[in-house]
Protein backbone atom coordinates (compact mmCIF):
# COMPACT_ATOMS: atom_id res chain seq x y z
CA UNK A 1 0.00 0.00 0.00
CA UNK A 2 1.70 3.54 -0.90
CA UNK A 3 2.29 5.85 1.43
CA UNK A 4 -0.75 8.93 1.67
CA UNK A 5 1.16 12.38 0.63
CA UNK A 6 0.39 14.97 3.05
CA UNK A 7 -0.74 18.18 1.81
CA UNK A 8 -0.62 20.23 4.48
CA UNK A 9 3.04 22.27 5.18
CA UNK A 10 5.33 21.18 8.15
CA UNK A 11 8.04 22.83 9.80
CA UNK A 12 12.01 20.65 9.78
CA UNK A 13 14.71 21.28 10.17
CA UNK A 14 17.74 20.25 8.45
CA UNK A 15 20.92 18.70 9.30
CA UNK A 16 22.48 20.27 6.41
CA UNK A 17 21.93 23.58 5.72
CA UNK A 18 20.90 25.45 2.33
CA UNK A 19 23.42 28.03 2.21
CA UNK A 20 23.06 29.28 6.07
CA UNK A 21 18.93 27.99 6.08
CA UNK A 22 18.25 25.00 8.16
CA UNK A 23 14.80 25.61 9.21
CA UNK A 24 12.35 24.91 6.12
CA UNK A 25 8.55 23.72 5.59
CA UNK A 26 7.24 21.01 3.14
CA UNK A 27 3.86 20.35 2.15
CA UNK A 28 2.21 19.10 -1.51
CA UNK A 29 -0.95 21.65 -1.66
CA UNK A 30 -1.30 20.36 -5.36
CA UNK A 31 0.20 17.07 -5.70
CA UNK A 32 3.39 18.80 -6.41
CA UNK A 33 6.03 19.00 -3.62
CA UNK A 34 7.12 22.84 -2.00
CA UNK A 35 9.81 23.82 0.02
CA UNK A 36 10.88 27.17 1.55
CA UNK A 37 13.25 27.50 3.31
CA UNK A 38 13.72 30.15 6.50
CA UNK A 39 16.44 31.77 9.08
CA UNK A 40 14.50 31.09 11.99
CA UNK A 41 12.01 28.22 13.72
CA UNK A 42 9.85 30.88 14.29
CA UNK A 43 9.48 32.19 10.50
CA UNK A 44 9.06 28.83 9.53
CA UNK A 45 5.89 28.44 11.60
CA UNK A 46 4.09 31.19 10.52
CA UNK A 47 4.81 30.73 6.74
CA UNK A 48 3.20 26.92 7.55
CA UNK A 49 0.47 28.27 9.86
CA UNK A 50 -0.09 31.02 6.93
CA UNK A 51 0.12 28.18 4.26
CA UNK A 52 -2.51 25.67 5.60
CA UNK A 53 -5.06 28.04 6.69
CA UNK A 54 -5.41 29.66 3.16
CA UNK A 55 -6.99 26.43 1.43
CA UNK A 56 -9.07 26.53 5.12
CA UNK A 57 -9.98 30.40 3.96
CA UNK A 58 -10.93 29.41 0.22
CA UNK A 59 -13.29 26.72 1.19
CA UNK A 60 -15.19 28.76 3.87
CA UNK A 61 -15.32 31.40 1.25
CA UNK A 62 -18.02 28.95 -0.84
CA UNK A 63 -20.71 29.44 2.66
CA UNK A 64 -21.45 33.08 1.87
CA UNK A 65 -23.04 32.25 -0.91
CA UNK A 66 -26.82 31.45 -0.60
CA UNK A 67 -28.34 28.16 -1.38
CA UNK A 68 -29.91 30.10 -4.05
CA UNK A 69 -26.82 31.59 -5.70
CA UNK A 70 -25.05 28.39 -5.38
CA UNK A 71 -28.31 26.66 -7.28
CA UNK A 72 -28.43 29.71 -9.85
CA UNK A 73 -24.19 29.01 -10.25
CA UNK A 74 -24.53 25.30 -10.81
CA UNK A 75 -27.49 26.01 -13.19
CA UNK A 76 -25.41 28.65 -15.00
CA UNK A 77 -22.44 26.21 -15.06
CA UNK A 78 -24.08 23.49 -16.60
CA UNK A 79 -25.79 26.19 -19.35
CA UNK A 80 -22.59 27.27 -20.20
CA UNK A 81 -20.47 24.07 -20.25
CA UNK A 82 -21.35 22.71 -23.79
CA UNK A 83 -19.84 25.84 -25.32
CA UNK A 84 -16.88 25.65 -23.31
CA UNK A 85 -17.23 28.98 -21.14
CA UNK A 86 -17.30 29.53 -17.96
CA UNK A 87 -19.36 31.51 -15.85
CA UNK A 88 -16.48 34.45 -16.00
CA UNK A 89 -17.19 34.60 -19.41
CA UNK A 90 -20.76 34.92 -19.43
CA UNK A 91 -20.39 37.60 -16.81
CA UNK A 92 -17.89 39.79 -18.79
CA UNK A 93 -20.13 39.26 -21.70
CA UNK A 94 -22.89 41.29 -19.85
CA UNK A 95 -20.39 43.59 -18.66
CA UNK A 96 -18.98 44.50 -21.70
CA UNK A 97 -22.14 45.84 -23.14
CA UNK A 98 -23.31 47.67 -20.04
CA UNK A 99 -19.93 49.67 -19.59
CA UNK A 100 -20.54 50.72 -22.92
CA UNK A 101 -23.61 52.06 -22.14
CA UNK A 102 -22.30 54.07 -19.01
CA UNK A 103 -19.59 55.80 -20.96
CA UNK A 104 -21.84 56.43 -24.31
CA UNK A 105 -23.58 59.96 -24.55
CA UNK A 106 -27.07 60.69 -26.02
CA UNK A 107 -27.33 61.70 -29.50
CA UNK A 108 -28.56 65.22 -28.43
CA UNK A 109 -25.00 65.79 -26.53
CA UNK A 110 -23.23 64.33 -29.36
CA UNK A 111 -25.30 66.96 -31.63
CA UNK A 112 -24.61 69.61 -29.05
CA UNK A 113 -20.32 68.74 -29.24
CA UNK A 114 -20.32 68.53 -32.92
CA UNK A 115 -21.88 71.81 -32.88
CA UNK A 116 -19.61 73.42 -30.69
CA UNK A 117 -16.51 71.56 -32.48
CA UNK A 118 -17.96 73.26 -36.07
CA UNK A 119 -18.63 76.67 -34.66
CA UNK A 120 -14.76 76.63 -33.51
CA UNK A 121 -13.42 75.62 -37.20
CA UNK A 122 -15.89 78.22 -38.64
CA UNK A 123 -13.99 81.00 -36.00
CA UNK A 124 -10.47 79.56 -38.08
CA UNK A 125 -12.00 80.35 -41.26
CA UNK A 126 -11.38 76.89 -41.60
CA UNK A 127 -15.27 76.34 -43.15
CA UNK A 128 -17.72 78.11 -43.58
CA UNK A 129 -20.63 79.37 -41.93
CA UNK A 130 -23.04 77.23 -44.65
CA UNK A 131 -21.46 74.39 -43.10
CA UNK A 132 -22.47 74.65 -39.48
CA UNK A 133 -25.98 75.93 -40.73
CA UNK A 134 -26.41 72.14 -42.53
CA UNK A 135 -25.11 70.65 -39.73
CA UNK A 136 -27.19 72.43 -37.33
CA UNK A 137 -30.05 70.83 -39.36
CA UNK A 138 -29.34 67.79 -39.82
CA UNK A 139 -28.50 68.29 -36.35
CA UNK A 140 -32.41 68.67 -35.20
CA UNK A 141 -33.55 66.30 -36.98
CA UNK A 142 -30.84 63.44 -35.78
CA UNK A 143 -32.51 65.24 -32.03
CA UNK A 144 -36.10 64.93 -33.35
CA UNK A 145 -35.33 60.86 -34.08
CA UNK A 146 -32.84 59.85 -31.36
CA UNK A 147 -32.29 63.03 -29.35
CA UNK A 148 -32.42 60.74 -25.77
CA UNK A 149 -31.06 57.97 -27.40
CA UNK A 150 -27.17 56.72 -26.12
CA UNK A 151 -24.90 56.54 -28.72
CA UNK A 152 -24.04 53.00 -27.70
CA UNK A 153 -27.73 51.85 -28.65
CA UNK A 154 -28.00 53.93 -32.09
CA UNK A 155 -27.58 50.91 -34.76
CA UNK A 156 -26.98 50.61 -38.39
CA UNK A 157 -30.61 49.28 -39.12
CA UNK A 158 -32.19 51.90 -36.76
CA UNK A 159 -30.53 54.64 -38.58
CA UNK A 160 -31.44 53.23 -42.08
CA UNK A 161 -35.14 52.85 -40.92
CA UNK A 162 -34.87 56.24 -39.73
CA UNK A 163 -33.59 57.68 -43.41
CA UNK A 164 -36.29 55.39 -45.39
């Protein structure tokens, strides 16, 4: 029968130092075997104590979430699992969107900046004041159609049903 690896860390100490070391902990958290190594018994300790409490910590972390979270996250989980994404991804997929939202600007403050932006080049004699006048109507009518609209909503197709 093979020996059972432990996973926790434990404190030793070594008969032969590494370089002027001899106090080190050992453990296998993943299967894989870890050693640091420290000046003192007392470091040594409190890396290990420090070590095996934080699986301790992740695992309590799963209670705070409701029995219907947890039922909503398994449900989500097993949704998600055929495409191969995980419940990250879905999340920053409705992110995404939303934060796109919060930073766009209605079409009538889009209007408005354009506006201002025009009026400055006409000051440069850089156009002319015919210019801002078509913009400034095509700017009402753009406020007339989608005035409280966010930029981050305004579409292709809704803008093409709009010029039909």
């Amino acid at each position: 029968m093979s020996r059972q690896k432990k996973t926790l860390f434990e404190v030793k100490i070594s008969g032969v130092p590494n370089g002027n070391k001899y106090w080190y902990i050992i453990g296998r958290p993943n299967g894989k075997r870890i050693r640091a190594w420290f000046d003192s018994e007392a470091d040594a300790k409190a890396e290990a104590k420090k070590q095996n409490s934080q699986p301790e910590d992740y695992g309590s972390k799963s209670f705070t979430l409701s029995a219907s979270q947890r039922a909503q996250a398994e449900e989500a989980i097993r949704l998600l699992t055929p495409y191969g994404l995980s419940l990250v991804d879905a999340a920053q997929a409705v992110i995404s969107p939303l934060e796109l939202a919060s930073k766009s600007i209605t079409v009538r403050e889009l209007v408005s900046k354009t506006e201002e932006y025009y009026q400055a080049i006409v000051d440069r004699n850089e156009a002319t004041e015919g210019h801002l006048e078509n913009l400034r109507k095509a700017g009402c009518r753009l406020n007339a159609a989608f005035g409280d609209v966010r930029t981050s909503e305004l579409t292709p197709s809704r803008i093409e049903e709009w010029l039909k």
